[in-house]
C-alpha atoms as a PDB file:
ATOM      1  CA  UNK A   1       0.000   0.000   0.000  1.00  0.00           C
ATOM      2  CA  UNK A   2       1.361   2.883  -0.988  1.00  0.00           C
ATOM      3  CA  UNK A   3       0.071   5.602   1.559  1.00  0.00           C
ATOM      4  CA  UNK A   4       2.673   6.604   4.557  1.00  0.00           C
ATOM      5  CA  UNK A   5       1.881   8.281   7.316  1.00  0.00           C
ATOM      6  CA  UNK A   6       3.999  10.336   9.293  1.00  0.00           C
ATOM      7  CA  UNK A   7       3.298  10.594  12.874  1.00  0.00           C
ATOM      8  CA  UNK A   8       4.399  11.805  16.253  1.00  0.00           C
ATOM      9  CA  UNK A   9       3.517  15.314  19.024  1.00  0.00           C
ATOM     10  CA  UNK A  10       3.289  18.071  17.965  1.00  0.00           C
ATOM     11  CA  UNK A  11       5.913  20.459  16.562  1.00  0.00           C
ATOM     12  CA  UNK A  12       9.071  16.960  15.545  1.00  0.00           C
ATOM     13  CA  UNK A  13       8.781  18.354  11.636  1.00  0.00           C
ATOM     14  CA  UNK A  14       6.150  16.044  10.175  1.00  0.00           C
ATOM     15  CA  UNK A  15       4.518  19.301   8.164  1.00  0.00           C
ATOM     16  CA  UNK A  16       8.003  20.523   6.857  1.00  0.00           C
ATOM     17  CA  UNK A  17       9.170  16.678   5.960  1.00  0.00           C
ATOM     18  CA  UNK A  18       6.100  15.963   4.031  1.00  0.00           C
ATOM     19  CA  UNK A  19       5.649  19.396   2.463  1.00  0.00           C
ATOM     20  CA  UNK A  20       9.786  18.682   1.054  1.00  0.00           C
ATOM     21  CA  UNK A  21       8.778  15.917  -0.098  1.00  0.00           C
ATOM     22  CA  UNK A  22       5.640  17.291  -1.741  1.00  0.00           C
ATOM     23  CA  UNK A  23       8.296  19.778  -3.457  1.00  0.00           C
ATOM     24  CA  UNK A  24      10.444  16.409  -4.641  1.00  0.00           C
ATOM     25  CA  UNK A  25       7.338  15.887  -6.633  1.00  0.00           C
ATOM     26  CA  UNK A  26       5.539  13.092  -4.179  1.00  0.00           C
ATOM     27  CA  UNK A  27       1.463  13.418  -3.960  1.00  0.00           C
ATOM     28  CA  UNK A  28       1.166  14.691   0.227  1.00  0.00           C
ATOM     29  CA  UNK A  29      -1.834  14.790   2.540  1.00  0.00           C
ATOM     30  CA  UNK A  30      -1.884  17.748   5.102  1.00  0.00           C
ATOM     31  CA  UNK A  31      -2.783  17.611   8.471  1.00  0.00           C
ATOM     32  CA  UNK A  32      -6.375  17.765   9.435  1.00  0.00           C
ATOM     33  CA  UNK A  33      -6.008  19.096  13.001  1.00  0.00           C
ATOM     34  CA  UNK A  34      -5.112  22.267  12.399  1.00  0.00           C
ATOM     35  CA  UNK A  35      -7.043  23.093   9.769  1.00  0.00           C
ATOM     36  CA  UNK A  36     -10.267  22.647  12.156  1.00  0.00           C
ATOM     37  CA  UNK A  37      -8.124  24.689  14.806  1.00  0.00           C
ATOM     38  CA  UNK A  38      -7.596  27.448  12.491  1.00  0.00           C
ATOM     39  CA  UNK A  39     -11.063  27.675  11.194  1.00  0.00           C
ATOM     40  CA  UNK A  40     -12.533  27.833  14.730  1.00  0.00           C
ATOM     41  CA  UNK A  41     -10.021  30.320  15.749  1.00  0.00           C
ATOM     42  CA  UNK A  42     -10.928  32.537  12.350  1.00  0.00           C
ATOM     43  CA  UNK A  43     -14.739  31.991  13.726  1.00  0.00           C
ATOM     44  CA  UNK A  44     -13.903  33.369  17.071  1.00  0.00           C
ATOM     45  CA  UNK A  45     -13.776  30.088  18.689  1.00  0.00           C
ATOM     46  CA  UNK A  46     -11.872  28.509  20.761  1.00  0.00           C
ATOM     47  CA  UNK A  47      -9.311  26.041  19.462  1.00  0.00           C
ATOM     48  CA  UNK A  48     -10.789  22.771  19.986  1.00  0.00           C
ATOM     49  CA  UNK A  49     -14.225  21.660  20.287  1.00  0.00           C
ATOM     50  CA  UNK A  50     -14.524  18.785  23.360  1.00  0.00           C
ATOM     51  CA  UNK A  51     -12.073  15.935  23.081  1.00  0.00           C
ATOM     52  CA  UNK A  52     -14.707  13.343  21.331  1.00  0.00           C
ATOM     53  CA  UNK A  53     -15.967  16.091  19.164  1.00  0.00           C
ATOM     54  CA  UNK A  54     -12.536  16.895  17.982  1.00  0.00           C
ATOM     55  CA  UNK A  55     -11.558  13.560  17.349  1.00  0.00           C
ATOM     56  CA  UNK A  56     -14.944  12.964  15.015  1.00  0.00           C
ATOM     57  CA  UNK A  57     -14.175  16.467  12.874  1.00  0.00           C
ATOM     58  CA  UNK A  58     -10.559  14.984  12.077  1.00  0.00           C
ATOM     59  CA  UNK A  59     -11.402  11.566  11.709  1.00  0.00           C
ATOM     60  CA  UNK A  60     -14.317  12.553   9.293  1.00  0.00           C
ATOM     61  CA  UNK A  61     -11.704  14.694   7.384  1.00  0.00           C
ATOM     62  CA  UNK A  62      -9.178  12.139   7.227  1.00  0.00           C
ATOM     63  CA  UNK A  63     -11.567   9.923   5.637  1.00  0.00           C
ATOM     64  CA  UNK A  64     -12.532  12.361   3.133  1.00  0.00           C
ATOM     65  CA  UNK A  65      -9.259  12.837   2.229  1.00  0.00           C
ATOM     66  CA  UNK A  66      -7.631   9.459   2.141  1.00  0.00           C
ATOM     67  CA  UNK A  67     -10.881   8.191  -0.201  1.00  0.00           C
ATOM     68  CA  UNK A  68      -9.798  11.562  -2.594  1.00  0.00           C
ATOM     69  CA  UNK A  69      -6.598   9.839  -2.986  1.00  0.00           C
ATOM     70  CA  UNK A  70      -5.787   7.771  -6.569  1.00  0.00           C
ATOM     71  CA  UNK A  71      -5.160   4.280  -6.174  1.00  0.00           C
ATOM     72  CA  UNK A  72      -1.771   3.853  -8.048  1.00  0.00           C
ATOM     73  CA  UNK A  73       1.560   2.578  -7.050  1.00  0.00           C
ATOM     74  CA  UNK A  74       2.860   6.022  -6.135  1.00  0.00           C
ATOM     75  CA  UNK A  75       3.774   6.855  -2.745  1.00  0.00           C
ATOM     76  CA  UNK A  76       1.169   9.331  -1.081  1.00  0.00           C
ATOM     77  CA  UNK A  77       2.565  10.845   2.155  1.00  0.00           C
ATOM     78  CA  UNK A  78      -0.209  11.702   5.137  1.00  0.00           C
ATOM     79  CA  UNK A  79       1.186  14.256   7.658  1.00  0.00           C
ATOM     80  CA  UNK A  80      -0.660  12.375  10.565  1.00  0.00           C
ATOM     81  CA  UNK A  81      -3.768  10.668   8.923  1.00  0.00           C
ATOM     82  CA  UNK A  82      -6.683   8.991  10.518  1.00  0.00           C
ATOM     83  CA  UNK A  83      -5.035   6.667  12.013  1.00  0.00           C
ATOM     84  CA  UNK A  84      -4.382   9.307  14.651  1.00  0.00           C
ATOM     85  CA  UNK A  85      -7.975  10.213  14.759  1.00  0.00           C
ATOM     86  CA  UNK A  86      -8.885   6.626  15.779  1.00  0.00           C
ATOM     87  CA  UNK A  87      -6.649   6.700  18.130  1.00  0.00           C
ATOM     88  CA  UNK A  88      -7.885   9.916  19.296  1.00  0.00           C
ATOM     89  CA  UNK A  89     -11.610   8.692  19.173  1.00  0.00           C
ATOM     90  CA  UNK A  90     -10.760   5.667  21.294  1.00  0.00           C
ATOM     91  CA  UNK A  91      -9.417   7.368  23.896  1.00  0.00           C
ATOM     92  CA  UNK A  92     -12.186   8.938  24.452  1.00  0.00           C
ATOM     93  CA  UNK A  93     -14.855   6.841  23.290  1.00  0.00           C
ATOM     94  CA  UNK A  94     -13.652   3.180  23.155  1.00  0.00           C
ATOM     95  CA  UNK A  95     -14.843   0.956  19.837  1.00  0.00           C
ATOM     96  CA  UNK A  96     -15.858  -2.219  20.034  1.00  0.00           C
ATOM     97  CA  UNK A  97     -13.096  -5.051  18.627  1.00  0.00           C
ATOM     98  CA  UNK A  98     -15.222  -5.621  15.773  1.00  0.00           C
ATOM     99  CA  UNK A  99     -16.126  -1.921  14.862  1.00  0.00           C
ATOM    100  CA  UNK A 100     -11.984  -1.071  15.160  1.00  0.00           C
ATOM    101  CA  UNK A 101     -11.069  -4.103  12.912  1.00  0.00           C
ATOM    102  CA  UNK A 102     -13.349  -2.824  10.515  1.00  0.00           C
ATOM    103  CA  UNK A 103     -12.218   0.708  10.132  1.00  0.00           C
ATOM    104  CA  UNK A 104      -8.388  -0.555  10.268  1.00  0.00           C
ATOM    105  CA  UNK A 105      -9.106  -2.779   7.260  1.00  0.00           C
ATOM    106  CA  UNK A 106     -11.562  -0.569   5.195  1.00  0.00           C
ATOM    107  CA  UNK A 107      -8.554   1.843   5.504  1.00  0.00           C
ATOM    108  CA  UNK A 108      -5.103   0.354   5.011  1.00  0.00           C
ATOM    109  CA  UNK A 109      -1.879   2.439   5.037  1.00  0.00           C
ATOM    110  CA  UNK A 110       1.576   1.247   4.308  1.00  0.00           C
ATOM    111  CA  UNK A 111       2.799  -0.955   7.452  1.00  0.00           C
ATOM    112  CA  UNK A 112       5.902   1.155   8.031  1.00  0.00           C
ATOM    113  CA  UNK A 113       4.845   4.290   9.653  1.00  0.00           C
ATOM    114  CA  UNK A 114       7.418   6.864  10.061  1.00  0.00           C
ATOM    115  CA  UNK A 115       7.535   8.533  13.919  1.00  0.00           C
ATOM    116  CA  UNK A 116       8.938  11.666  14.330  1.00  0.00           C
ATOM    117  CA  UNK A 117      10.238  12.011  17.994  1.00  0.00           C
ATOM    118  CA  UNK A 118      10.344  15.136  20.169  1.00  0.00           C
ATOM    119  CA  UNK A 119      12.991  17.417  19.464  1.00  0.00           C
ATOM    120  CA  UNK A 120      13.524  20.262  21.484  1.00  0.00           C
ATOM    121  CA  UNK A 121      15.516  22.068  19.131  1.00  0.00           C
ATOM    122  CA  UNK A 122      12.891  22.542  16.580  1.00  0.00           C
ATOM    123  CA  UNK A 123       9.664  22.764  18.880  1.00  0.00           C
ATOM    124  CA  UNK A 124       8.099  26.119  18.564  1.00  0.00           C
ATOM    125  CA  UNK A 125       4.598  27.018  19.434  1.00  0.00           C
ATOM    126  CA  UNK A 126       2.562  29.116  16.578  1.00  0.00           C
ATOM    127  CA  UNK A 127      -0.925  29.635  16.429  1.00  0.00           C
ATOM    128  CA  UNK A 128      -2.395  26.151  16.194  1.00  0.00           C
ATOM    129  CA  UNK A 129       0.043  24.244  18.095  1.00  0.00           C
ATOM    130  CA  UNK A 130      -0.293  25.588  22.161  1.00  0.00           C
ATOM    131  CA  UNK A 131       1.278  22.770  23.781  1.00  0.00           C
ATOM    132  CA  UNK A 132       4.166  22.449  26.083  1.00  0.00           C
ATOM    133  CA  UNK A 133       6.924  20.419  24.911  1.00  0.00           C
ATOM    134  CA  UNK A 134       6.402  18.040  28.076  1.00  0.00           C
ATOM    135  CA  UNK A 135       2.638  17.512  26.875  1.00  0.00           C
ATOM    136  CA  UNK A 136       4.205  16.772  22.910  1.00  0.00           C
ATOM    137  CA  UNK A 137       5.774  14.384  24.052  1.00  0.00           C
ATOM    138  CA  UNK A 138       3.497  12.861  25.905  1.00  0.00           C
ATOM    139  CA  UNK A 139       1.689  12.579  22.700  1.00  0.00           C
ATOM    140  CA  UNK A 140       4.503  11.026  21.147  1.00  0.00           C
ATOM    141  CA  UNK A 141       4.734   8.345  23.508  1.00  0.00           C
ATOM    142  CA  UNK A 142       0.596   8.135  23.468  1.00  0.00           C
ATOM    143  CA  UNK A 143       0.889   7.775  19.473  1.00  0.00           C
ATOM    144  CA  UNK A 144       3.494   5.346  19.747  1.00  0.00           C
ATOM    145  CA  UNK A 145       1.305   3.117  21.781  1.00  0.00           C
ATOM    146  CA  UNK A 146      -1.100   3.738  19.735  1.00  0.00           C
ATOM    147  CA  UNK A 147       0.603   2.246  16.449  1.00  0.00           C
ATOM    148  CA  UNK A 148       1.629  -0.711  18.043  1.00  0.00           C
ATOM    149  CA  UNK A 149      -2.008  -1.664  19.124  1.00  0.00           C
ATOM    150  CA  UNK A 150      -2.924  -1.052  15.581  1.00  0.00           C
ATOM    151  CA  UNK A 151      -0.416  -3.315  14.533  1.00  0.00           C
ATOM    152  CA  UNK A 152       1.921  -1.329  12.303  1.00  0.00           C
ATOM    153  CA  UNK A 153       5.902  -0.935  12.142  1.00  0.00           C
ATOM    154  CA  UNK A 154       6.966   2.569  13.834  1.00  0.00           C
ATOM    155  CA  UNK A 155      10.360   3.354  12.119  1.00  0.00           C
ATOM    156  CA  UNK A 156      11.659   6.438  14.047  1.00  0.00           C
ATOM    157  CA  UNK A 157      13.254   8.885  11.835  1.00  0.00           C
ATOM    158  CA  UNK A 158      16.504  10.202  12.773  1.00  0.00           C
ATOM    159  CA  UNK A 159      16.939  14.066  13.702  1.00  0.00           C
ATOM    160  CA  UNK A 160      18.139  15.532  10.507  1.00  0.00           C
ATOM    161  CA  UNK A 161      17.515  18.060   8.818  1.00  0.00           C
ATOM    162  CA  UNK A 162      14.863  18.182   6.111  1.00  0.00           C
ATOM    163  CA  UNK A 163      16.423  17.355   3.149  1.00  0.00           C
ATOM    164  CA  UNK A 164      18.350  14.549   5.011  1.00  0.00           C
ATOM    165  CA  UNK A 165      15.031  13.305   6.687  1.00  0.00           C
ATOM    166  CA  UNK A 166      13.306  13.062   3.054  1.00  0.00           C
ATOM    167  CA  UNK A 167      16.175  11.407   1.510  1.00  0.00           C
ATOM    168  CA  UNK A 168      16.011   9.038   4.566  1.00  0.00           C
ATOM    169  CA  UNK A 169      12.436   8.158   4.371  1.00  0.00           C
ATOM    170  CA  UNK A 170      12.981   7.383   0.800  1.00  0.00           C
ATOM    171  CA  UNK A 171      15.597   5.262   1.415  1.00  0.00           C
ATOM    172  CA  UNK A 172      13.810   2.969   3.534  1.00  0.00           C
ATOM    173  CA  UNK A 173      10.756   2.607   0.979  1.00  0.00           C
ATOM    174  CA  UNK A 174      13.017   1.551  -1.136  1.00  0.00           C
ATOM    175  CA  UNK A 175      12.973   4.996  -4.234  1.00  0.00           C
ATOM    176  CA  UNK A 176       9.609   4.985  -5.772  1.00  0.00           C
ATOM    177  CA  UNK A 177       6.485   3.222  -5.906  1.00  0.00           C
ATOM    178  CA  UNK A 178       5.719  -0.532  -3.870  1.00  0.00           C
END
């Protein structure tokens, strides 16, 4: 399967890996999260609706957008993608063995994931990211959980820089295509 996602808390470089290798000419999926932040905030909002709400609105996205994809042999690259959003939605509102089977198979990605881990270095707050760096990564180690239940293979990407990180990723998929 050729969709990747790219996961980890908030503020490791998932947005600036996948939008270089959007640039290298690879089809890319942006983040749903703060899309719905930003739009609330623009309304006069606050920044997240309640926790099972939240999770719903990005799941529902993330479905949207992962069905818009062409099935082809071409790598598609998900900053985050709904496998988050279950994640999300099951903290909150558990799903039944049956129900989460069904929405893990209806909606395969690649088994390598790519996990971006904390760094300090880069973490910077902005307008739709207000957490700590102790609370990302506490998401990172929630996520990471997470993908393990699910069953997939987290491959941690080194701390690089961008270009590096790209190159990297593409080396362990092998170039191009499945």
């Amino acid at each position: 399967m050729p969709f990747v996602i790219f996961t980890g808390g908030p503020g490791a470089g998932k947005t600036a890996l996948v939008a270089e290798l959007a640039a290298m000419g690879y089809a890319s999926v942006e983040e749903s999260a703060r899309a719905i932040i930003a739009e609330r905030m623009a309304s006069g909002l606050g920044p997240r609706p309640g926790p099972a709400e939240f999770a719903r609105q990005i799941l529902s996205r993330d479905i949207e957008k992962y069905v818009a994809q062409p099935q082809s042999s071409e790598w598609v690259f998900f900053d985050r993608g709904l496998i988050d959003a279950l994640g999300m939605l099951h903290e909150v509102s558990p799903m039944r063995g049956e129900e989460f089977e069904a929405m893990l198979s209806r909606y395969p990605f690649h088994r390598t994931v790519f996990i971006l881990p904390p760094w300090e270095a880069i973490y910077a707050n902005d307008a739709e990211r207000d957490q700590t760096y102790a609370e990302a990564v506490a998401v990172y180690e929630k996520i990471a959980r997470w993908y393990g239940v699910c069953g997939y293979d987290l491959h941690e990407v080194p701390r690089l820089s961008v270009g590096e990180r790209a190159r990297y990723v593409l080396g362990v998929l092998g170039g191009s295509g499945v």
